[in-house]
C-alpha atoms as a PDB file:
ATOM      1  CA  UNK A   1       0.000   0.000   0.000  1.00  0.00           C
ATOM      2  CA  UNK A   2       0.936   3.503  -0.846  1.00  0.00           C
ATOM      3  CA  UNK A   3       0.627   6.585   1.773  1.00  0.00           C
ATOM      4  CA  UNK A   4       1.190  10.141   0.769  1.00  0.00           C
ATOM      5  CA  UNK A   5       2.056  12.732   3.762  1.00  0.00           C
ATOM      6  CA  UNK A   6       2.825   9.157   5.240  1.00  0.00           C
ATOM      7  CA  UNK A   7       5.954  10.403   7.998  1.00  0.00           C
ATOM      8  CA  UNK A   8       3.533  12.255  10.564  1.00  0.00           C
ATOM      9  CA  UNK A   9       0.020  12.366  12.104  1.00  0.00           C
ATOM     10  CA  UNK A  10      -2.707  10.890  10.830  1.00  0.00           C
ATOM     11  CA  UNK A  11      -0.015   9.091   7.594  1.00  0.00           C
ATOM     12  CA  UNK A  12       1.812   8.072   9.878  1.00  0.00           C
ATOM     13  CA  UNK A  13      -0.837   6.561  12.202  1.00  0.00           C
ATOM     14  CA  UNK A  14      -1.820   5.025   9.025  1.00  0.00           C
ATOM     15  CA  UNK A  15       1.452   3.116   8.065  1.00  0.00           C
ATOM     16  CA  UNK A  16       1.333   1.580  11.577  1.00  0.00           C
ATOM     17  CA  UNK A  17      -1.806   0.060  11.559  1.00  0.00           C
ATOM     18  CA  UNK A  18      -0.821  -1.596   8.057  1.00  0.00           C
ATOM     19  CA  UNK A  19       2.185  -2.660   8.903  1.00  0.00           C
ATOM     20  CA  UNK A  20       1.071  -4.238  11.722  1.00  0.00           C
ATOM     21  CA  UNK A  21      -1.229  -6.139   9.943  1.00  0.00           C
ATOM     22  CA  UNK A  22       1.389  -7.343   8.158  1.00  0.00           C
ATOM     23  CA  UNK A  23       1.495  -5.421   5.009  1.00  0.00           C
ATOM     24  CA  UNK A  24       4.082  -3.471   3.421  1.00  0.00           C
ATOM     25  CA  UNK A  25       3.680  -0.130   3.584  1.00  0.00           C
ATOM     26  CA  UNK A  26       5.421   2.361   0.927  1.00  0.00           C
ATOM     27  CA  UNK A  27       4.777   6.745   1.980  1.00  0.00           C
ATOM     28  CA  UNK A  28       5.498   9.575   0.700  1.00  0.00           C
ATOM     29  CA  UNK A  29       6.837  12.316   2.295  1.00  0.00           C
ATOM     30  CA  UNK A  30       8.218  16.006   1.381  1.00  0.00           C
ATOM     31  CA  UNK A  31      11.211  17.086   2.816  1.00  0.00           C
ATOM     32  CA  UNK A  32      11.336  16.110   6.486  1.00  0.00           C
ATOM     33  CA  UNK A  33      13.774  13.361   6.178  1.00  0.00           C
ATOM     34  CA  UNK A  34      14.275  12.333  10.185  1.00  0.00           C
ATOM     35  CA  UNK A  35      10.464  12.296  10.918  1.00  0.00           C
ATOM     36  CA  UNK A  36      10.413   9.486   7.875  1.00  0.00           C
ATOM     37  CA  UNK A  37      12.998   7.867   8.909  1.00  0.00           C
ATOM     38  CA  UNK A  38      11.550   7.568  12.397  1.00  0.00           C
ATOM     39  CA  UNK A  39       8.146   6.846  10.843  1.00  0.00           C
ATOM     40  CA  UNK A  40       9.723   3.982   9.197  1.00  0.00           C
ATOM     41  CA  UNK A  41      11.478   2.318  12.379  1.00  0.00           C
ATOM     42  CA  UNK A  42       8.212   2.508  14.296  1.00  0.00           C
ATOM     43  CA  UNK A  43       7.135  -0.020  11.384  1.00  0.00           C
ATOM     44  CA  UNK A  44       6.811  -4.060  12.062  1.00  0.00           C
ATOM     45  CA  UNK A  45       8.337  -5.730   9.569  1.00  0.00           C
ATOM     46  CA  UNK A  46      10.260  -5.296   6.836  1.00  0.00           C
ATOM     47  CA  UNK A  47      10.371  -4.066   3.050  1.00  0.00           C
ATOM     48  CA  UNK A  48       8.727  -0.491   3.707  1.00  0.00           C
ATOM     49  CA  UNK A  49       9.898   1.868   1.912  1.00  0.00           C
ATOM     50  CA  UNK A  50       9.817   6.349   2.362  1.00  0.00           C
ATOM     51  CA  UNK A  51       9.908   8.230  -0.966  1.00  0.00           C
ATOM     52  CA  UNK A  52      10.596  11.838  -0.835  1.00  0.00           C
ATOM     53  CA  UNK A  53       8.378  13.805  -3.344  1.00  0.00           C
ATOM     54  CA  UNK A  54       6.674  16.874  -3.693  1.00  0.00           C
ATOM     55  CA  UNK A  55       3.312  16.114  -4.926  1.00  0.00           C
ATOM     56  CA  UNK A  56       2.328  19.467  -5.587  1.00  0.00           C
ATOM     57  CA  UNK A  57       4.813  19.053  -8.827  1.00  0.00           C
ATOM     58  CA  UNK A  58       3.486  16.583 -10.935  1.00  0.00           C
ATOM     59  CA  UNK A  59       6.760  16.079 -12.409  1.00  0.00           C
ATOM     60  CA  UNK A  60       7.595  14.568  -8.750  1.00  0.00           C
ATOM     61  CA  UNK A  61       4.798  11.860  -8.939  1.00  0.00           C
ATOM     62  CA  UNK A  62       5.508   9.374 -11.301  1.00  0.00           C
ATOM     63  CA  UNK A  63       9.271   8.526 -10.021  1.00  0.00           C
ATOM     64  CA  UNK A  64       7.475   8.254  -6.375  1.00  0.00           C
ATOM     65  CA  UNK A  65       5.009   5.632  -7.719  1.00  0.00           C
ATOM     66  CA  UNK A  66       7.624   4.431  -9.615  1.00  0.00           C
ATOM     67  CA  UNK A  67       9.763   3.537  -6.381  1.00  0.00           C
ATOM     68  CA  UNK A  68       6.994   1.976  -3.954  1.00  0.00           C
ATOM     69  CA  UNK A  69       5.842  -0.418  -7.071  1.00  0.00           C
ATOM     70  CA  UNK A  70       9.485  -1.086  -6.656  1.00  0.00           C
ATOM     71  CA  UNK A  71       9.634  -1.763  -3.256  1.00  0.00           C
ATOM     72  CA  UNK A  72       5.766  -3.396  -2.752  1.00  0.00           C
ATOM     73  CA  UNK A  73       5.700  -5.648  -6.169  1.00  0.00           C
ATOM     74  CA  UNK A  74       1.967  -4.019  -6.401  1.00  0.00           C
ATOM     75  CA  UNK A  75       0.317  -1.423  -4.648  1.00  0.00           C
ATOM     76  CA  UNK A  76      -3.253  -2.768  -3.913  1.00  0.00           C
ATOM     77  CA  UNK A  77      -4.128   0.135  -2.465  1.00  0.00           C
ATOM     78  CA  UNK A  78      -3.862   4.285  -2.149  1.00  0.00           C
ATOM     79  CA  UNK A  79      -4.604   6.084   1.062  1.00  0.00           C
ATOM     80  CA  UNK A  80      -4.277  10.339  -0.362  1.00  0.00           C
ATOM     81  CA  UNK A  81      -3.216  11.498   3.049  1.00  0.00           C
ATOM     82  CA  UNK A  82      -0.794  14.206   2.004  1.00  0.00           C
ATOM     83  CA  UNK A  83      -2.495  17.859   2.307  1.00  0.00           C
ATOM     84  CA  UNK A  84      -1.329  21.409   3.069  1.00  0.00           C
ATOM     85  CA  UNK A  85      -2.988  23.391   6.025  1.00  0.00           C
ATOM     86  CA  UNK A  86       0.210  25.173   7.370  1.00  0.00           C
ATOM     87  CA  UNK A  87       3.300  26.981   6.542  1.00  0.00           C
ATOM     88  CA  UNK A  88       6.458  25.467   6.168  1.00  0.00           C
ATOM     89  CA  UNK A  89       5.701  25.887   9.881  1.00  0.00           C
ATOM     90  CA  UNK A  90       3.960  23.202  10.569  1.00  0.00           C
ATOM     91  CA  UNK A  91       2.055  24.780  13.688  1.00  0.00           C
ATOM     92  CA  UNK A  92       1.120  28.021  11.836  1.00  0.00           C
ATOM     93  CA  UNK A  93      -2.140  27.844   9.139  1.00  0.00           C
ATOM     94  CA  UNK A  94      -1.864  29.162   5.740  1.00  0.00           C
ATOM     95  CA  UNK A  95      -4.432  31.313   7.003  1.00  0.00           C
ATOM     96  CA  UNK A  96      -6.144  33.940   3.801  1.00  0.00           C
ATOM     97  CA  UNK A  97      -9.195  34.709   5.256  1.00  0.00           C
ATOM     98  CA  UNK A  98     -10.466  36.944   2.205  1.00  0.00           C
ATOM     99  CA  UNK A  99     -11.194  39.895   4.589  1.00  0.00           C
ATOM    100  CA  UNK A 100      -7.490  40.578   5.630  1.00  0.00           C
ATOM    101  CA  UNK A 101      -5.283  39.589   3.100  1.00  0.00           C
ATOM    102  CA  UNK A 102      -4.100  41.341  -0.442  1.00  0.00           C
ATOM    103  CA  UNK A 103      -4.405  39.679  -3.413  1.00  0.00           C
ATOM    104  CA  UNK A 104      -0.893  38.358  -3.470  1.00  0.00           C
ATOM    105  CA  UNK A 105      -1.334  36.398  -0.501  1.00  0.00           C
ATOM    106  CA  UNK A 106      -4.936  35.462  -1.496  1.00  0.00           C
ATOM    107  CA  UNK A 107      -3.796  34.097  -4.943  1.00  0.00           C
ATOM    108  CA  UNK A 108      -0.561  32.211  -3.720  1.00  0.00           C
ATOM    109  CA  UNK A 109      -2.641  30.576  -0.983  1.00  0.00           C
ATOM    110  CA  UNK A 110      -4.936  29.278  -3.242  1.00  0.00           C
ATOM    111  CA  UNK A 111      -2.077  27.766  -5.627  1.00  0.00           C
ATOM    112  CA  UNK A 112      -0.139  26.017  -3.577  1.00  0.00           C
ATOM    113  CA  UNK A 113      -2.933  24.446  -1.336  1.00  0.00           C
ATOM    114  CA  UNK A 114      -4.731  23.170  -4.512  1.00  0.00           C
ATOM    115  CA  UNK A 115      -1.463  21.955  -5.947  1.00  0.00           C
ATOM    116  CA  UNK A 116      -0.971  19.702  -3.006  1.00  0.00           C
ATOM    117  CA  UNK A 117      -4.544  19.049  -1.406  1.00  0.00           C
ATOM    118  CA  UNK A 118      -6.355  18.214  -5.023  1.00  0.00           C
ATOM    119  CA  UNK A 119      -4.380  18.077  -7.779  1.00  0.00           C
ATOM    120  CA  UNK A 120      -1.462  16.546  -6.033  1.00  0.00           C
ATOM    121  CA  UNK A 121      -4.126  13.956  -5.106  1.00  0.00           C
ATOM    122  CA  UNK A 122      -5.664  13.501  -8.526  1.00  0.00           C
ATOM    123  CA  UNK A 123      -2.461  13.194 -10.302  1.00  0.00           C
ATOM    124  CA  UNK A 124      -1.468  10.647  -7.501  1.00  0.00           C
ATOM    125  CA  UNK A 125      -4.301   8.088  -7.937  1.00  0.00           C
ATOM    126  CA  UNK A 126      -4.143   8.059 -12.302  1.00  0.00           C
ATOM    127  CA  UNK A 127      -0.544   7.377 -11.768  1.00  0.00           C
ATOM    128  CA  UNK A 128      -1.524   4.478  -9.376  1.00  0.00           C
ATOM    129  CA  UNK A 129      -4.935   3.107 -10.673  1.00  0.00           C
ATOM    130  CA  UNK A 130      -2.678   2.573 -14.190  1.00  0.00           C
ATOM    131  CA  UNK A 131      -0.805   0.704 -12.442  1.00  0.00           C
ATOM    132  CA  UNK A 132      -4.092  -1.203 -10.673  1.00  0.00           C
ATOM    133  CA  UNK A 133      -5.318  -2.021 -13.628  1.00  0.00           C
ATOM    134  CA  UNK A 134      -1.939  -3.176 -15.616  1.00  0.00           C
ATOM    135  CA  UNK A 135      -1.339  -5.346 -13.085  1.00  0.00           C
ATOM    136  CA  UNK A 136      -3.289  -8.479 -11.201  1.00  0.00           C
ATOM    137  CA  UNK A 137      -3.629  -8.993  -7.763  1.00  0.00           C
ATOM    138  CA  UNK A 138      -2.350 -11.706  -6.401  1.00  0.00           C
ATOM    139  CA  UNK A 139      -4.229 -14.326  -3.734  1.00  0.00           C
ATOM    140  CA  UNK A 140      -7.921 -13.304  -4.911  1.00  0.00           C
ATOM    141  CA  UNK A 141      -7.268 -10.022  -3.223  1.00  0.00           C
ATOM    142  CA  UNK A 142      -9.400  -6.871  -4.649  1.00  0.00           C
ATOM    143  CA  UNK A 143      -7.525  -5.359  -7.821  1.00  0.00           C
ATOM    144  CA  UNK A 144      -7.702  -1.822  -5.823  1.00  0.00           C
ATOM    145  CA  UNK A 145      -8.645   0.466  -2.898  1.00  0.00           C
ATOM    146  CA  UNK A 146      -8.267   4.198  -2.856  1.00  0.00           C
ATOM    147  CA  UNK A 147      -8.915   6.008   0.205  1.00  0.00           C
ATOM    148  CA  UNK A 148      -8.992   9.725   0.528  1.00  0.00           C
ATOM    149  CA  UNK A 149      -8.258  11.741   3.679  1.00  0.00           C
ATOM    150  CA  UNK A 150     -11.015  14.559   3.438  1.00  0.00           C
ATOM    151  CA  UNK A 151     -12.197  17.228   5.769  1.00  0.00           C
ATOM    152  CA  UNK A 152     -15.748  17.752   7.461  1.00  0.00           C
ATOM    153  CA  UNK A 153     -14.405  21.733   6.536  1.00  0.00           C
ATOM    154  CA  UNK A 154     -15.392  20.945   3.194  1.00  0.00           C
ATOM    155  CA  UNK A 155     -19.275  21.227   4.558  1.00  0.00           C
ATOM    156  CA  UNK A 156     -19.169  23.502   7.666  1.00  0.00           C
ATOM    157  CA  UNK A 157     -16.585  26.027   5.647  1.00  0.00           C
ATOM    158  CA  UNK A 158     -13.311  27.190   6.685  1.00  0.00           C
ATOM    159  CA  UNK A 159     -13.569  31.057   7.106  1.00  0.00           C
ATOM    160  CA  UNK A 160      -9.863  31.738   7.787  1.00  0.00           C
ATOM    161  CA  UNK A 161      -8.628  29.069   5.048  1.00  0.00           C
ATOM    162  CA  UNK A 162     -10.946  28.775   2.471  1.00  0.00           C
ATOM    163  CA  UNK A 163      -8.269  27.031  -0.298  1.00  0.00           C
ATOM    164  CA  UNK A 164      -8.504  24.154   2.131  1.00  0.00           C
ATOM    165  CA  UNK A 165     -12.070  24.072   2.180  1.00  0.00           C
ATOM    166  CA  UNK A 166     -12.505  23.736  -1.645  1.00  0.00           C
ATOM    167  CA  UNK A 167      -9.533  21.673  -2.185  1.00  0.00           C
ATOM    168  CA  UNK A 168     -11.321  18.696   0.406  1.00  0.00           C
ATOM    169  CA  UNK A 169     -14.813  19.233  -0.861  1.00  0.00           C
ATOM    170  CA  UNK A 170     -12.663  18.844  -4.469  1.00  0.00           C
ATOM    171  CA  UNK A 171     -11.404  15.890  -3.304  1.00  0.00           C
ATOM    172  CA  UNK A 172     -14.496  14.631  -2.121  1.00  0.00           C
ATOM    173  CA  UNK A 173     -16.478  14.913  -5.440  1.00  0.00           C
ATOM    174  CA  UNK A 174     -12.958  13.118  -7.224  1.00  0.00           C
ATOM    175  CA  UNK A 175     -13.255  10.534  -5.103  1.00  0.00           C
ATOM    176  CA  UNK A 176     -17.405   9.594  -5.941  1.00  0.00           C
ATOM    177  CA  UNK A 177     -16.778  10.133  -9.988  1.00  0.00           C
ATOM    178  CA  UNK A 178     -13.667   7.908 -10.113  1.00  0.00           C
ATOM    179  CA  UNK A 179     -15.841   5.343  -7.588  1.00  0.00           C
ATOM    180  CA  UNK A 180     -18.143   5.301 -10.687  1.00  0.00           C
ATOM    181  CA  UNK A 181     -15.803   5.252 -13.097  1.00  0.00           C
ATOM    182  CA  UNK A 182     -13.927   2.269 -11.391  1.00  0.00           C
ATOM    183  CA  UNK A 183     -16.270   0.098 -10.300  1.00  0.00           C
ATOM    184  CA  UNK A 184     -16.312  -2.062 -13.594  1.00  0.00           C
ATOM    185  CA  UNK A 185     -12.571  -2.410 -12.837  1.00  0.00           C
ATOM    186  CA  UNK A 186     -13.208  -4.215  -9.462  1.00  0.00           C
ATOM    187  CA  UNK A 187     -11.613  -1.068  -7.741  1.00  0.00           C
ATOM    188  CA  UNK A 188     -13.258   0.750  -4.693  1.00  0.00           C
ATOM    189  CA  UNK A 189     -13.352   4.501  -3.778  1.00  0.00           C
ATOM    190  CA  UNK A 190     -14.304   5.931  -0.321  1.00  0.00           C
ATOM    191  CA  UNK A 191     -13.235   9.120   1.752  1.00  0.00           C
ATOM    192  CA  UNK A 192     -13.311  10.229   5.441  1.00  0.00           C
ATOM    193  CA  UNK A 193     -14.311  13.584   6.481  1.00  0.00           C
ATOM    194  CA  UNK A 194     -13.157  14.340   9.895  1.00  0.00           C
ATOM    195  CA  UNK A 195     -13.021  16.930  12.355  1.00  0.00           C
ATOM    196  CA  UNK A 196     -10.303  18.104  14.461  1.00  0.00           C
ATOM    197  CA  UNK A 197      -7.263  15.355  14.480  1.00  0.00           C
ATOM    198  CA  UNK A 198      -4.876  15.625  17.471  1.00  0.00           C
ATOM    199  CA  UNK A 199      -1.565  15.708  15.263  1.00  0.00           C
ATOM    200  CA  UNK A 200       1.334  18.313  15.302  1.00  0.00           C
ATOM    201  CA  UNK A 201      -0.351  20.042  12.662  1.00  0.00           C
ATOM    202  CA  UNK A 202      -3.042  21.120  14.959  1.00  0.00           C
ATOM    203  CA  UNK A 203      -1.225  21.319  18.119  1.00  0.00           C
ATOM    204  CA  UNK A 204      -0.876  25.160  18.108  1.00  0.00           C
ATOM    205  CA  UNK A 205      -4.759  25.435  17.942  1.00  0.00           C
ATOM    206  CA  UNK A 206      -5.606  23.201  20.541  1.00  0.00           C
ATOM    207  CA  UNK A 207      -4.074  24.324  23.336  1.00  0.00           C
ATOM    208  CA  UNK A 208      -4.636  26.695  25.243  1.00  0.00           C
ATOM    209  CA  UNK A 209      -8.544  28.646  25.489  1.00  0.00           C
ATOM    210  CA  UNK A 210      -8.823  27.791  21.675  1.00  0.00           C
ATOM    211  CA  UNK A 211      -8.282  23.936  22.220  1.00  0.00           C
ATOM    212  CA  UNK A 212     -10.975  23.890  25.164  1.00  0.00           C
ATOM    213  CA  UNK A 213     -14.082  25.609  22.333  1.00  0.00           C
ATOM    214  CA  UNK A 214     -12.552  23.005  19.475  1.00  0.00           C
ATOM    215  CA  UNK A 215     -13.055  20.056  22.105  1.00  0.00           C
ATOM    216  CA  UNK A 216     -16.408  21.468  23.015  1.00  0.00           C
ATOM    217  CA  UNK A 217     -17.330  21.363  19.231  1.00  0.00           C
ATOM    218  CA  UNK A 218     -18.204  17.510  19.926  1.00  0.00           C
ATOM    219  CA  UNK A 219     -20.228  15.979  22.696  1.00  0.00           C
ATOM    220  CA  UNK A 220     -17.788  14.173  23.177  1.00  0.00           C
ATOM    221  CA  UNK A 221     -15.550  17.082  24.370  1.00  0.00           C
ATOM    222  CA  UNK A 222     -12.369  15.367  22.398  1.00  0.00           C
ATOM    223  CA  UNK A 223     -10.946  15.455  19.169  1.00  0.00           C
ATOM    224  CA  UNK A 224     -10.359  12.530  17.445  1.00  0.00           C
ATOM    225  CA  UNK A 225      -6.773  10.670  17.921  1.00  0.00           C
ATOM    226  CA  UNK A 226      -4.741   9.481  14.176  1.00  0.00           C
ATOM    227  CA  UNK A 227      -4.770   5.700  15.411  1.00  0.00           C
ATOM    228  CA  UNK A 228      -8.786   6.030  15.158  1.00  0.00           C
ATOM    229  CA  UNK A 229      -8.789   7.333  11.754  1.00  0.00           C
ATOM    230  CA  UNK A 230      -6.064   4.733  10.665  1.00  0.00           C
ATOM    231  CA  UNK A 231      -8.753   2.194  11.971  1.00  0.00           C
ATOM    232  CA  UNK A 232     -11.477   3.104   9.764  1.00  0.00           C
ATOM    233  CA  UNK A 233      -8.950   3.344   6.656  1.00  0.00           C
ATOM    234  CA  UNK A 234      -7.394  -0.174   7.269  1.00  0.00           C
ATOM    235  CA  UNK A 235     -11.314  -1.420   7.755  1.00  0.00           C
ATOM    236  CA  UNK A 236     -12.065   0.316   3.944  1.00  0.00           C
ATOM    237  CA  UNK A 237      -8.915  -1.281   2.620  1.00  0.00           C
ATOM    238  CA  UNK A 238     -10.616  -4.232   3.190  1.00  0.00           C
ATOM    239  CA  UNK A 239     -12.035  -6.703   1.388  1.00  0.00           C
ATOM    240  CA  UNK A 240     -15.523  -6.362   3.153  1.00  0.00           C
ATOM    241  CA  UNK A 241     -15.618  -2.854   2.174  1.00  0.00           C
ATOM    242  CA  UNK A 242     -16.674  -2.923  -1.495  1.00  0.00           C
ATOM    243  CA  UNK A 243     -20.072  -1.779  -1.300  1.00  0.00           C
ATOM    244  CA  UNK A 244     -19.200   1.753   0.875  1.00  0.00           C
ATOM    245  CA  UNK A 245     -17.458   2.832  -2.712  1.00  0.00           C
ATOM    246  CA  UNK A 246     -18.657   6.291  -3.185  1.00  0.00           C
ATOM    247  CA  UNK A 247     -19.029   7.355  -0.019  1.00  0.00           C
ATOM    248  CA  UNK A 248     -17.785  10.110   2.208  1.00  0.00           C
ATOM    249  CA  UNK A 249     -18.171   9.272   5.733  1.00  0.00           C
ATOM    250  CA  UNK A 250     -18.264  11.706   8.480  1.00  0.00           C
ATOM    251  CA  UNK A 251     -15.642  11.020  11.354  1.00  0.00           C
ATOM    252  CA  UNK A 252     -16.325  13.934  13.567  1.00  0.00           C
ATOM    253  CA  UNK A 253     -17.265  13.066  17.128  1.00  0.00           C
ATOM    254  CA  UNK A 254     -21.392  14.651  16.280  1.00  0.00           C
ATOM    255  CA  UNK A 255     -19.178  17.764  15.757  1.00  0.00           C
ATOM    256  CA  UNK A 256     -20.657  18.258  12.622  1.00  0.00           C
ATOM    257  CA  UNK A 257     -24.071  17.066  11.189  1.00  0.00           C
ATOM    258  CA  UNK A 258     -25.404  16.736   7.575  1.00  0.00           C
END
């Protein structure tokens, strides 16, 4: 299986779960080279594999495909994980709310948060359902799964990032034409939407007075931990989980109803 933004949070959380299943698990990761390598010790067993790429150039893409079919023999199935809410500081948001920022800022956001969050995504799965359906799977297992990390911000809206927004509810809508498309093909395609994930990413916003009103957002009063999300993807990866293709299912806490 293939992860992008696979060396942190909720990729991260993801890799373990496979690979403790017993799969091999190839990621992709940008630039941070010691959290991937760390990533990839906290794996059981062997033959996983962390490919550096930037998948908001699609130049980047095929060579990182390239190497986990490499390393895996077959990828039997894609988990889009990568996506852009920060900075190069990964504790500050690309924040452009459209009443306090020029048009500079505005545009740029917009750019490079699409780049990564959709198009990084779409150009991602053609690269790897080719390769699905070029290739058999071996011991009756299903010829694909593709599973997209979404956001429940792509319904409530994201005032202060709006790129983000659009670039999950994007994803979203991808992810139900290409379950149509690949059906025939024996390939599945789901997505999670969730709410607040405790990761580094959103560390910054919830501590402190803002983290108390995000936890409150549930009835719950928590936000959801990576290893629960990681759950639910290994459980789609599955063969069982055929008949949820097309779906986008909320993973929220009740934070969030539609």
């Amino acid at each position: 299986m293939l992860i992008t933004g696979g060396s942190r949070g909720i990729g991260a959380a993801v890799a373990r779960r496979f690979a403790a299943d017993g799969d091999r698990v190839a990621f992709g990761y940008r630039s941070d080279h010691d959290a991937a390598n760390q990533t990839l010790e906290q794996l059981n067993g062997d033959g996983h594999v962390a490919l550096a790429a930037n998948i908001a150039d699609p130049e980047e893409i095929p060579g990182m495909v390239a190497g986990a079919i490499g390393a895996l023999g077959r990828i039997d199935v894609l988990v889009n994980n990568a996506a852009l809410y920060s900075t190069s500081d990964p504790h500050r948001r690309l924040g452009h709310p459209i009443d306090a920022v020029g048009y500079k800022e505005w545009v740029d956001a917009w750019r490079l948060t699409l780049d990564v969050n959709l198009l990084g995504a779409a150009h991602v799965t053609h690269q790897v359902v080719r390769h699905m359906l070029d290739s058999d799977p071996k011991d009756e297992l299903p010829r694909g799964r593709i599973i997209n990390i979404g956001s429940r911000g792509a319904y409530r809206g994201e005032p202060d990032v709006p790129a983000y927004g659009a670039a999950k509810a994007g994803l979203h809508a991808m992810g139900q034409s290409l379950a149509v498309a690949l059906a025939p093909h024996g390939v599945s395609v789901t997505s999670v939407a969730p709410g607040f994930v405790e990761t580094d990413m959103t560390s910054a916003l919830l501590s402190g007075d803002s983290g108390a009103t995000i936890r409150a957002q549930s009835p719950f009063g928590r936000v959801a931990q990576p290893g629960e999300i990681a759950a639910l993807v290994h459980h789609l990866a599955s063969q069982d989980s055929e008949w949820v293709s097309g779906a986008v299912i909320d993973f929220n806490g009740a934070s969030h109803l539609r």
